[in-house]
C-alpha atoms as a PDB file:
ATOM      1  CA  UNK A   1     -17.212 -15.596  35.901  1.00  0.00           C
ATOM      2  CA  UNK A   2     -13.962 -14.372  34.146  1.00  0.00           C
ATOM      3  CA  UNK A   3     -10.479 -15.049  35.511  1.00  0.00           C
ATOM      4  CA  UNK A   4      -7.873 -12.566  35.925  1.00  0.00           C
ATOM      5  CA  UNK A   5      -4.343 -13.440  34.933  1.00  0.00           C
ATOM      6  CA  UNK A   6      -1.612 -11.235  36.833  1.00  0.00           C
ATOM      7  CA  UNK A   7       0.904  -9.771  35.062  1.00  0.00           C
ATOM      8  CA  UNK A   8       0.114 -11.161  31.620  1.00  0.00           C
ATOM      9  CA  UNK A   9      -0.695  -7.826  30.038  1.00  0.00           C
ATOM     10  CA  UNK A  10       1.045  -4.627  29.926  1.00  0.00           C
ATOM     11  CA  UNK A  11      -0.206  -1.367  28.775  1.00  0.00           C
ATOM     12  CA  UNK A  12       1.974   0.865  25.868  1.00  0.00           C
ATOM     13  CA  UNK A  13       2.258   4.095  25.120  1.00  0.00           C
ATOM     14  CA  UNK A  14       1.774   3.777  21.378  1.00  0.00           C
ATOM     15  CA  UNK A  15      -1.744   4.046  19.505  1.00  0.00           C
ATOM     16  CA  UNK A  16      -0.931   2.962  16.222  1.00  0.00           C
ATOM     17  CA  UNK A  17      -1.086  -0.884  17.291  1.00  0.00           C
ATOM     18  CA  UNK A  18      -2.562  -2.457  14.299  1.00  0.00           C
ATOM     19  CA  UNK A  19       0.052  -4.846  12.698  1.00  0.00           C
ATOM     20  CA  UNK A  20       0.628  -5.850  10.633  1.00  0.00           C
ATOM     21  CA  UNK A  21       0.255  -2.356   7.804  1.00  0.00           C
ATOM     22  CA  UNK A  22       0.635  -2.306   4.207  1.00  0.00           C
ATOM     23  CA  UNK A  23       3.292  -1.489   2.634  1.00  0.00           C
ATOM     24  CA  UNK A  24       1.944   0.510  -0.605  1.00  0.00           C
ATOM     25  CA  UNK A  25       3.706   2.425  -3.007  1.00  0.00           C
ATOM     26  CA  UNK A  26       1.674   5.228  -4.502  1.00  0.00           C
ATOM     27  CA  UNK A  27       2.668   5.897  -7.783  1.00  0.00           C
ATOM     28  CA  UNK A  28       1.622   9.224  -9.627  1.00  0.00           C
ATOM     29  CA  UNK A  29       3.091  11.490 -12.451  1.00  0.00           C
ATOM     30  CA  UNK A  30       4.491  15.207 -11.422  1.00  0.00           C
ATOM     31  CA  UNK A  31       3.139  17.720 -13.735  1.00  0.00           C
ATOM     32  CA  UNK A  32       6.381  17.266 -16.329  1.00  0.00           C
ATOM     33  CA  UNK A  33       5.466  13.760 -16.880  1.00  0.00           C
ATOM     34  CA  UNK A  34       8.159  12.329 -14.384  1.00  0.00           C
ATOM     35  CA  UNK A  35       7.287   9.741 -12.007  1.00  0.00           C
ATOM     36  CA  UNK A  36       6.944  10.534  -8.076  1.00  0.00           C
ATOM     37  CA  UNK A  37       6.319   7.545  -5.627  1.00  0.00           C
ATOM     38  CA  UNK A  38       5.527   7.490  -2.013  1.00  0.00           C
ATOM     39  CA  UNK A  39       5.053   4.640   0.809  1.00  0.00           C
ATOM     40  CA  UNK A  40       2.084   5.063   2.410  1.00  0.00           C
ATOM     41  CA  UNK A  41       1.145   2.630   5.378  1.00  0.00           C
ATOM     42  CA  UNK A  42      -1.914   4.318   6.035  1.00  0.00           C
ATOM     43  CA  UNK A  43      -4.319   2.631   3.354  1.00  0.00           C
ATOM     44  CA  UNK A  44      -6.848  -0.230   2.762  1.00  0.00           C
ATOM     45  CA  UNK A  45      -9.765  -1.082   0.632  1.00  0.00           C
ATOM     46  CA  UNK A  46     -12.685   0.817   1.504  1.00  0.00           C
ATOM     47  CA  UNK A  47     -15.102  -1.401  -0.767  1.00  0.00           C
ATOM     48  CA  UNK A  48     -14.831  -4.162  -3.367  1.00  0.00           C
ATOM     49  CA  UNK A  49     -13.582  -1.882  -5.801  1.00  0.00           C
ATOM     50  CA  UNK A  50     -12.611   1.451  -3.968  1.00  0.00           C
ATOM     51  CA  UNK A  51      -9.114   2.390  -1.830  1.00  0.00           C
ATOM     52  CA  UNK A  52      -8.543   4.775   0.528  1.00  0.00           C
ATOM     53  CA  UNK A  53      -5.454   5.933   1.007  1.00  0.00           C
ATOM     54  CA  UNK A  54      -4.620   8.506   4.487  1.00  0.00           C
ATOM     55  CA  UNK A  55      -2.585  11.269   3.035  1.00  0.00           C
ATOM     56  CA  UNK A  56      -2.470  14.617   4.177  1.00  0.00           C
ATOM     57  CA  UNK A  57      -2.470  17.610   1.334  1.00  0.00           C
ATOM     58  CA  UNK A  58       1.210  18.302   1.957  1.00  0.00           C
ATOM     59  CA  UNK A  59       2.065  15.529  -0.254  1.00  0.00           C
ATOM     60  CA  UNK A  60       3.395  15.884  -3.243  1.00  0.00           C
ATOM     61  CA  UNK A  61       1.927  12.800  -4.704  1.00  0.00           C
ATOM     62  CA  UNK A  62      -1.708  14.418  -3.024  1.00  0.00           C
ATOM     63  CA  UNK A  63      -1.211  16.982  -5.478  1.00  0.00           C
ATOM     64  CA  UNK A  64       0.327  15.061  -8.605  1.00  0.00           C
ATOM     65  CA  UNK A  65      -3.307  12.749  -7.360  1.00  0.00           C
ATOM     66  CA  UNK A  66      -5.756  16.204  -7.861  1.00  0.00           C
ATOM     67  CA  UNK A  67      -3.761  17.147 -10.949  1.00  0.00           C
ATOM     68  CA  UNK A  68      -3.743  13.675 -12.933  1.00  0.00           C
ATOM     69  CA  UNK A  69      -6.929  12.624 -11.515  1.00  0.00           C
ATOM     70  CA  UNK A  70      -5.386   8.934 -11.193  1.00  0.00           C
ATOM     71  CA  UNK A  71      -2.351   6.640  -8.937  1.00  0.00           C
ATOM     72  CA  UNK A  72      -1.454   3.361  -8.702  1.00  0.00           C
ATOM     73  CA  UNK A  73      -0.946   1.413  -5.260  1.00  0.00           C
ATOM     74  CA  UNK A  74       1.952  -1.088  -5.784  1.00  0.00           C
ATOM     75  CA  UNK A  75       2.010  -3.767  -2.933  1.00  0.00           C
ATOM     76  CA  UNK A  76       6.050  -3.647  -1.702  1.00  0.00           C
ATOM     77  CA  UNK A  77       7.972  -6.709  -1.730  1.00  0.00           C
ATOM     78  CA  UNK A  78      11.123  -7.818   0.139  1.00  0.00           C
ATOM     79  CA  UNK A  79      13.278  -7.756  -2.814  1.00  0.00           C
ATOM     80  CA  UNK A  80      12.303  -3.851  -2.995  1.00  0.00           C
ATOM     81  CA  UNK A  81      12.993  -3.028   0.990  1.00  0.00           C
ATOM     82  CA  UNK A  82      15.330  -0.583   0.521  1.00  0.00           C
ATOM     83  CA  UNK A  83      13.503   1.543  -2.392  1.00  0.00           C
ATOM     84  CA  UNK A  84      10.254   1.517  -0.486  1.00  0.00           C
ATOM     85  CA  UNK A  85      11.965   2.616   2.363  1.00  0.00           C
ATOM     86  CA  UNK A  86      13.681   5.671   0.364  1.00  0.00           C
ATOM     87  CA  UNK A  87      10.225   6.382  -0.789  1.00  0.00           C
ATOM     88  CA  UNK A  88       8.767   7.031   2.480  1.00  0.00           C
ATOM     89  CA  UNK A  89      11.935   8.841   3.971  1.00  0.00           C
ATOM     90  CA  UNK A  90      12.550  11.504   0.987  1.00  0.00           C
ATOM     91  CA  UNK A  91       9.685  13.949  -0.142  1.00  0.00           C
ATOM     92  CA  UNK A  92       8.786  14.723  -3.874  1.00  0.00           C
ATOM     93  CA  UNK A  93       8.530  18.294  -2.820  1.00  0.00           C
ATOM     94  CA  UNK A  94      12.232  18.449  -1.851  1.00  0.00           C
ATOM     95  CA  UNK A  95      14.117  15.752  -4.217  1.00  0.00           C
ATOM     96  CA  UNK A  96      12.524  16.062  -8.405  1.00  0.00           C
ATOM     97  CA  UNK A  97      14.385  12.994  -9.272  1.00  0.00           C
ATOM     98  CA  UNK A  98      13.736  10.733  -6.575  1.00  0.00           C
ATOM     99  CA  UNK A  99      12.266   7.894  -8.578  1.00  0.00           C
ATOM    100  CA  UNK A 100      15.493   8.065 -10.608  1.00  0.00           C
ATOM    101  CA  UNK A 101      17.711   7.912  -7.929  1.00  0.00           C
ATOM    102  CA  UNK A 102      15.693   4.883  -6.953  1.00  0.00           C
ATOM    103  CA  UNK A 103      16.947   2.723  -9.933  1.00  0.00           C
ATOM    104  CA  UNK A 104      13.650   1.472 -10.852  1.00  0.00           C
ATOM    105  CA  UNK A 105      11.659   1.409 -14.024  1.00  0.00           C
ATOM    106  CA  UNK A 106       8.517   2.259 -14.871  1.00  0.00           C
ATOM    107  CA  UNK A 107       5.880   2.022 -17.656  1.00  0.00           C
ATOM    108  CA  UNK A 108       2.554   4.188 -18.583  1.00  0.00           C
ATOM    109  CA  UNK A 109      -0.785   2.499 -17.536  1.00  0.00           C
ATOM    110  CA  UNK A 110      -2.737   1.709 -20.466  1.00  0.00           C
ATOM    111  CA  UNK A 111      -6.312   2.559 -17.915  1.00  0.00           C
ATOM    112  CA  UNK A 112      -5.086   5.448 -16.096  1.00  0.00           C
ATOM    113  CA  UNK A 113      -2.915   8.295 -16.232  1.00  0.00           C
ATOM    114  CA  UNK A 114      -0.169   6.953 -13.387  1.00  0.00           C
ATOM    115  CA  UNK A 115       2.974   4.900 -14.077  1.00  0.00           C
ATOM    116  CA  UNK A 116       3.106   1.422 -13.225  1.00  0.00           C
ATOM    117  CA  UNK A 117       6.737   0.082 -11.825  1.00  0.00           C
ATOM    118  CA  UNK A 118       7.871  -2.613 -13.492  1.00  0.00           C
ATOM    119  CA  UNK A 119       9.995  -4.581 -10.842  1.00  0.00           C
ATOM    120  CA  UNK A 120       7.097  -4.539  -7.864  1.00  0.00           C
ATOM    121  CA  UNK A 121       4.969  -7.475  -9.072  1.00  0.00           C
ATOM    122  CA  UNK A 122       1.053  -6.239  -8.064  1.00  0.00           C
ATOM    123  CA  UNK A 123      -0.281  -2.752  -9.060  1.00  0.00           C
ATOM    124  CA  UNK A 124      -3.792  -1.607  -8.424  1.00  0.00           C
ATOM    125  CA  UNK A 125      -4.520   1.126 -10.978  1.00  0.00           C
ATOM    126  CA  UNK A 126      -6.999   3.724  -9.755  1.00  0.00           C
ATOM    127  CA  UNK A 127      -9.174   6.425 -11.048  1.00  0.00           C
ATOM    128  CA  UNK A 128      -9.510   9.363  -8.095  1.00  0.00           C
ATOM    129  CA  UNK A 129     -12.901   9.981  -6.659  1.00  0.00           C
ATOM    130  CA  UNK A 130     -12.482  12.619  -4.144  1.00  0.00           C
ATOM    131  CA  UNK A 131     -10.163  13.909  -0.891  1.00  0.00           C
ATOM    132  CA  UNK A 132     -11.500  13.656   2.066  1.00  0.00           C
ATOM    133  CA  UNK A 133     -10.260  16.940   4.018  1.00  0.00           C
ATOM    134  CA  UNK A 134     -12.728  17.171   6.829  1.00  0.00           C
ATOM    135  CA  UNK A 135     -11.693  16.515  10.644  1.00  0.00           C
ATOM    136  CA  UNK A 136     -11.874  12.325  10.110  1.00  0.00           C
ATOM    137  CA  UNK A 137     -11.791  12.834   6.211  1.00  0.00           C
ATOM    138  CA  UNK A 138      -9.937   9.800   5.038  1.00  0.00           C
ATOM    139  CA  UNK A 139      -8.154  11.601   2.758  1.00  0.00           C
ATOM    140  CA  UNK A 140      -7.537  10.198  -1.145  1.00  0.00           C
ATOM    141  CA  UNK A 141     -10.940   7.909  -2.039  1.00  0.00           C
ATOM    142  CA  UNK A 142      -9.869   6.167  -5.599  1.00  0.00           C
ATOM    143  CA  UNK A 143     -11.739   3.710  -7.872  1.00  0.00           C
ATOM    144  CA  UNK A 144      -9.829   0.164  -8.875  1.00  0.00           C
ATOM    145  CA  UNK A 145     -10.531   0.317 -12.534  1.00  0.00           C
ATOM    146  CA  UNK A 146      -7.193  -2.901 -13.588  1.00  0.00           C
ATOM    147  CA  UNK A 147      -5.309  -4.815 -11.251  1.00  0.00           C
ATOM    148  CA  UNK A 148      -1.764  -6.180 -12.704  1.00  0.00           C
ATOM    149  CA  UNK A 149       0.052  -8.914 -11.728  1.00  0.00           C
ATOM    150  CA  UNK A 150       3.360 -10.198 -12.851  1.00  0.00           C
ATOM    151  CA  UNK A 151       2.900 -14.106 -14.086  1.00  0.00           C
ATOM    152  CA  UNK A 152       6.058 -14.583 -11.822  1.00  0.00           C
ATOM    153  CA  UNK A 153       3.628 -14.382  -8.616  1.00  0.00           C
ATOM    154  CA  UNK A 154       1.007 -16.416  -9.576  1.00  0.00           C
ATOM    155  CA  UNK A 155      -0.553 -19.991  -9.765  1.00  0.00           C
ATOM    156  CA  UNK A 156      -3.151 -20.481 -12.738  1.00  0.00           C
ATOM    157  CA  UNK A 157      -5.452 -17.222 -12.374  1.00  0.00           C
ATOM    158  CA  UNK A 158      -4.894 -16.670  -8.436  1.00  0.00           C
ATOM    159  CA  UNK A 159      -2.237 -14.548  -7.188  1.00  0.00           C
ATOM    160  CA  UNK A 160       0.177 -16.749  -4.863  1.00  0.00           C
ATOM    161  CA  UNK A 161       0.792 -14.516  -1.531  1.00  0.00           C
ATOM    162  CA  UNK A 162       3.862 -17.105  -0.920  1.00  0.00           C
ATOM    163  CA  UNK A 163       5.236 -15.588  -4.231  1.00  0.00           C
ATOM    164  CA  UNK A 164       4.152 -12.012  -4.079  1.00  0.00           C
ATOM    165  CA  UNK A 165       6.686 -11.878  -0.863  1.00  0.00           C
ATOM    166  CA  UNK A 166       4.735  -8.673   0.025  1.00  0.00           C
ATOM    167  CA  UNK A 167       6.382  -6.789   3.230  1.00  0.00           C
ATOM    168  CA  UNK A 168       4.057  -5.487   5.849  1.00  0.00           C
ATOM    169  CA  UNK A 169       5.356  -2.504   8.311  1.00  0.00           C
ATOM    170  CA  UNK A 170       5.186  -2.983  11.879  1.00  0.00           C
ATOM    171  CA  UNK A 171       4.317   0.112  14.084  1.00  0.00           C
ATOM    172  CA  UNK A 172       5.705  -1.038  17.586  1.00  0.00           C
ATOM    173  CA  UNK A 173       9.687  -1.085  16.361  1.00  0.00           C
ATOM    174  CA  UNK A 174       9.483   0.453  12.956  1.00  0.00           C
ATOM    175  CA  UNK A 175      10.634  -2.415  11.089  1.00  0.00           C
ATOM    176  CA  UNK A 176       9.226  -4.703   8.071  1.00  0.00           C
ATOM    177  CA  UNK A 177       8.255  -8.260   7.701  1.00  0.00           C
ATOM    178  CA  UNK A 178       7.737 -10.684   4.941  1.00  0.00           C
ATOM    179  CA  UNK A 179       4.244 -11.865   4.295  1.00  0.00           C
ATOM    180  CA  UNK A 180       4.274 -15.257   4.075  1.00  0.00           C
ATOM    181  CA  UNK A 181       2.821 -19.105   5.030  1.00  0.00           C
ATOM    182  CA  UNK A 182      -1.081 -19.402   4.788  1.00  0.00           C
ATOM    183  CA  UNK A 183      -2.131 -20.957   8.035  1.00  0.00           C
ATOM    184  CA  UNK A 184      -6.013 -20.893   7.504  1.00  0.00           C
ATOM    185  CA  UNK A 185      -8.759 -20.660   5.220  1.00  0.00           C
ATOM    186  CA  UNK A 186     -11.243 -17.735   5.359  1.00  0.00           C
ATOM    187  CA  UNK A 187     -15.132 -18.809   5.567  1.00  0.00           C
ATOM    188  CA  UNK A 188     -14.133 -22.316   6.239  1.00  0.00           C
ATOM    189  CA  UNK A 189     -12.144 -22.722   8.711  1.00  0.00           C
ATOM    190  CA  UNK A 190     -14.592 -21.320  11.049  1.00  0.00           C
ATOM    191  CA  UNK A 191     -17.240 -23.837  10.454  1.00  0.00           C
ATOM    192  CA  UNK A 192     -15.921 -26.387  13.134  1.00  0.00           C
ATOM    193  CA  UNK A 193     -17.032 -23.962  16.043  1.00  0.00           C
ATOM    194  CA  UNK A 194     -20.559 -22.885  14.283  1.00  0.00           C
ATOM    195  CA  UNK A 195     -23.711 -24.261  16.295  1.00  0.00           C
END
């Protein structure tokens, strides 16, 4: 028998609930060799070694994707707020120079043929596989062939999320948070309450 608690829960209009959401950076070359980057919230690992990435055709970085055959995801950080949020307010099909105006740097991947950008301190470097165009198409599918990680962020081998100071975008106000504070450990922590 359950018990119902008045006035505890409240429904919203908005559908896009899940919080928190990445804050990538999708990095590609335009078709003169400059650099084009884009925030994209809608992405996630699909498998151990794939991405997805939900990005409609009208992108330029979609097309810059189909042309190069290759992207990197960069994971934003709070030192960066401000240039990830230019990135997902002005469009590579309207402003050429946008990464410039950005004042970041960037470098050619030595796997892929995407920049890497040398102040955000994780980059996922990815072949593309396929788009996904169909009604629940996921859009851009892309292979992980190098992850790189700035020594800064890490601790030994492991990558220190404390350090990384990733930024995750929340839906309900439109605002980002710092990533931060382990509070648990995965496939461990869990064992107190198995039978």
């Amino acid at each position: 028998m359950s018990t119902r608690l008045e006035n505890m829960r409240k429904n919203i209009k908005t559908t896009e609930a899940i919080f928190p959401m990445p804050v990538l950076l999708i990095a590609t070359y335009n078709e003169d060799d400059s650099v084009n980057v884009m925030n994209a919230a809608w992405g996630m690992m699909l498998e151990r070694d794939y991405v997805v990435l939900n990005l409609t055709e009208t992108h330029k970085t979609v097309e810059n994707i189909k042309n190069k055959k290759a992207f990197t995801v960069h994971i934003a950080d709070s030192k960066h707020v401000k240039e990830a949020d230019y990135f997902g307010m002005v469009s590579g099909n309207n402003v050429k120079d946008k990464f410039a105006n950005s004042g970041l740097t960037a470098m050619k991947s030595e796997n892929v043929d995407a920049p890497i950008i040398n102040e955000l301190p994780l980059c996922l470097e990815c072949e593309f596989v396929e788009y996904q165009d169909d009604e629940y198409g996921c859009g851009v599918v892309g292979k992980v062939v190098n992850v790189s990680v700035d020594e800064k962020v890490m601790k030994g081998d492991t990558v220190d999320i404390d350090l990384l100071n990733a930024i995750a975008f929340d839906p309900f106000t439109h605002g980002y948070y710092e990533v931060k504070n382990r509070v648990g450990n995965a496939f461990k922590d869990g064992l107190e309450l198995k039978k």
